[in-house]
C-alpha atoms as a PDB file:
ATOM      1  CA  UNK A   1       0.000   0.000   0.000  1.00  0.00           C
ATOM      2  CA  UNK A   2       1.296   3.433  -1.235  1.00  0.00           C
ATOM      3  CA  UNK A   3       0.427   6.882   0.566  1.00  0.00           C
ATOM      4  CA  UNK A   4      -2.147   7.462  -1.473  1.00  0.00           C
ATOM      5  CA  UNK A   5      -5.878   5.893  -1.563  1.00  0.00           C
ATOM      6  CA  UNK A   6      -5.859   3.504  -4.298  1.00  0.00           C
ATOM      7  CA  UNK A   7      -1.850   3.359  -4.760  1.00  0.00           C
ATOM      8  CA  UNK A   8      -0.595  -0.331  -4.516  1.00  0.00           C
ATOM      9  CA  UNK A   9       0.993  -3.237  -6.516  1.00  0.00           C
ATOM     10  CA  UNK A  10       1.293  -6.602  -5.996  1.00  0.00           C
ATOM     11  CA  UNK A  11       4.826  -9.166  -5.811  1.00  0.00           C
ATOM     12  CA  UNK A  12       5.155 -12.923  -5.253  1.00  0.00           C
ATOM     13  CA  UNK A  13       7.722 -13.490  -2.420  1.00  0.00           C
ATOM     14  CA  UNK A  14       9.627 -15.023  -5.748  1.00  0.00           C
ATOM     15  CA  UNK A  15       9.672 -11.606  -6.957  1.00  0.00           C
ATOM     16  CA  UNK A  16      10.894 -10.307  -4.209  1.00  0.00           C
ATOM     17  CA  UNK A  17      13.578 -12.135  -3.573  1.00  0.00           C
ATOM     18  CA  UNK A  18      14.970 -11.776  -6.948  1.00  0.00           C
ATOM     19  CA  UNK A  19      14.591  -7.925  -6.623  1.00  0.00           C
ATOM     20  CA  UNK A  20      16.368  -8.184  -3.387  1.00  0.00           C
ATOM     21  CA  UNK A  21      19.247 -10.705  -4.078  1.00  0.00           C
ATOM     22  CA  UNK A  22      19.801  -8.464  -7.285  1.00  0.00           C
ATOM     23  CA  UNK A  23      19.897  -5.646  -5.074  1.00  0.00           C
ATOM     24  CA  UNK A  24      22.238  -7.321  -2.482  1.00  0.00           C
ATOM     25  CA  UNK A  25      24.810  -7.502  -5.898  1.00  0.00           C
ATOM     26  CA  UNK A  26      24.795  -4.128  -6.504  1.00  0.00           C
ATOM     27  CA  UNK A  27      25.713  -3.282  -2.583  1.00  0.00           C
ATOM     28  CA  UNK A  28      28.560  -5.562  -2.872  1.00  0.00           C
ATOM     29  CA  UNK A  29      29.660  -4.248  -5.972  1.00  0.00           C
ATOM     30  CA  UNK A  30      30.408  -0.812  -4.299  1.00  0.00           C
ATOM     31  CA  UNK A  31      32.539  -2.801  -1.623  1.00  0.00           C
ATOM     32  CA  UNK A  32      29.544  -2.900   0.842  1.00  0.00           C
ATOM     33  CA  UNK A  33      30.241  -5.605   3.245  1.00  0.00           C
ATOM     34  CA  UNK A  34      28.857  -7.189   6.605  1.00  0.00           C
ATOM     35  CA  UNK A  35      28.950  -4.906   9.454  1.00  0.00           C
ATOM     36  CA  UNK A  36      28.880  -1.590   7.222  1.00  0.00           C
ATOM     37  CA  UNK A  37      26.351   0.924   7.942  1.00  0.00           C
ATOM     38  CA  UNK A  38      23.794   2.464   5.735  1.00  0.00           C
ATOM     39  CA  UNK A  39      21.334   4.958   5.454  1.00  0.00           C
ATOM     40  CA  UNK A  40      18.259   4.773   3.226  1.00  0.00           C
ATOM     41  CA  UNK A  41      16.501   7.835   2.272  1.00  0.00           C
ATOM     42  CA  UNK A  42      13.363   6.866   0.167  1.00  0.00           C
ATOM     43  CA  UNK A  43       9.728   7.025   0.281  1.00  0.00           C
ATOM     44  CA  UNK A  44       7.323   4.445   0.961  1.00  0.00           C
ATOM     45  CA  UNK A  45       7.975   2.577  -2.268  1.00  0.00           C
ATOM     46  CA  UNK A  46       8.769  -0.912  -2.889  1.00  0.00           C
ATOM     47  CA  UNK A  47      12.234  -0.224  -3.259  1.00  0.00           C
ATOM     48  CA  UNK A  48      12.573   0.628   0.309  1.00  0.00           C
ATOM     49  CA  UNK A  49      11.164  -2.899   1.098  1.00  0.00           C
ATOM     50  CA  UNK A  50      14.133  -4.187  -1.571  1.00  0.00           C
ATOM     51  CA  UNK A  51      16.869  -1.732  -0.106  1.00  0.00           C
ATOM     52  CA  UNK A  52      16.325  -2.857   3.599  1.00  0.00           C
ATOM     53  CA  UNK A  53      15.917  -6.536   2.890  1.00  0.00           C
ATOM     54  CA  UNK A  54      19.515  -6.475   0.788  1.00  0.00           C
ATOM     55  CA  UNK A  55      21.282  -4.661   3.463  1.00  0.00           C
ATOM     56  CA  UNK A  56      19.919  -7.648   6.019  1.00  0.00           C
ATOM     57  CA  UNK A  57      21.225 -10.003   3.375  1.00  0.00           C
ATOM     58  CA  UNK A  58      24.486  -9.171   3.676  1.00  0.00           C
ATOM     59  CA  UNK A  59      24.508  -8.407   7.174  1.00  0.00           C
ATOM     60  CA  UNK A  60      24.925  -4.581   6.723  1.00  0.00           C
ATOM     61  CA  UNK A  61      23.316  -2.563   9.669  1.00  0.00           C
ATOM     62  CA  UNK A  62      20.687  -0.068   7.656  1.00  0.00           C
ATOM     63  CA  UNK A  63      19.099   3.348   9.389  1.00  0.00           C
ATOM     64  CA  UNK A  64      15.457   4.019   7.560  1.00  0.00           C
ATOM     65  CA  UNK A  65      15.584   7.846   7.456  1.00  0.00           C
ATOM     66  CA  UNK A  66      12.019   9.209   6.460  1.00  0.00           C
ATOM     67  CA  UNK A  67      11.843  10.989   2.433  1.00  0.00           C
ATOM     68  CA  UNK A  68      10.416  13.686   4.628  1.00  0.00           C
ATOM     69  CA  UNK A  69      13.055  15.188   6.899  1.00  0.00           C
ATOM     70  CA  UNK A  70      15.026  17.914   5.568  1.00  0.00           C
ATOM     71  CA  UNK A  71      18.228  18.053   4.653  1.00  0.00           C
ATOM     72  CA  UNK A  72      19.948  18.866   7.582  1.00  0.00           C
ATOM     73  CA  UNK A  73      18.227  16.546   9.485  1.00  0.00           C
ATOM     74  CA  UNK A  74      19.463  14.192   6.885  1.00  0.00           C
ATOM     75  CA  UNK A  75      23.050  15.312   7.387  1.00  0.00           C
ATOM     76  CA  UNK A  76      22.634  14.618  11.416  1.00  0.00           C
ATOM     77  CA  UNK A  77      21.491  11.267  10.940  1.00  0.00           C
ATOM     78  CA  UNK A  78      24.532  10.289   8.457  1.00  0.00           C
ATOM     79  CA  UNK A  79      27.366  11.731  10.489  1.00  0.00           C
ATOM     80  CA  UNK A  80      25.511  10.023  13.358  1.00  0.00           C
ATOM     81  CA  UNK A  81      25.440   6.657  12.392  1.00  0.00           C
ATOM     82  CA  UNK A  82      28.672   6.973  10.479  1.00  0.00           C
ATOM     83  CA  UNK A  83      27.012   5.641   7.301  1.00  0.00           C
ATOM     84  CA  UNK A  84      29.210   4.579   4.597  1.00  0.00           C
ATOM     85  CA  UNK A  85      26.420   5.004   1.729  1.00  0.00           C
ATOM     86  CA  UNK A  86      23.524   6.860   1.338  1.00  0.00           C
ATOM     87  CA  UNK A  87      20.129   4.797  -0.485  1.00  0.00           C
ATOM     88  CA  UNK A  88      18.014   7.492  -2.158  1.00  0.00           C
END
């Protein structure tokens, strides 16, 4: 379910784990490894779903960070978590 009325899709758990294992890839192609810790920046969209699962996957500690906050609250959150990649 999106934010709006009406706004939702549909994905097998087969789906899903392709998008996520496909995901999980990408992280470890920019040297993301288990224990790192990232910051996702995104709206409530199935990629958020599919960014948070792949960092779990390979064991890289994630911080959800709301597509609301501004960008200085943004900025906090990163230097306080000592994120290595931003998800946006």
């Amino acid at each position: 379910e999106g934010n709006e009325p009406g706004d939702s899709a549909k994905i097998t758990y087969s789906e899903l784990l392709h998008k996520v294992c496909q995901f999980a890839n990408v992280l470890r192609s920019q040297g993301v490894k288990k224990g790192d810790r990232i910051s996702i920046y995104l709206p409530m969209i199935l990629e958020l779903v599919v960014a948070m699962l792949a960092c779990a996957r390979i064991g890289a500690l994630h911080s959800i960070v709301f597509a609301g906050f501004s960008a200085e609250s943004l900025c906090e959150r990163i230097l306080d978590c000592g994120c290595s990649l931003l998800i946006t």
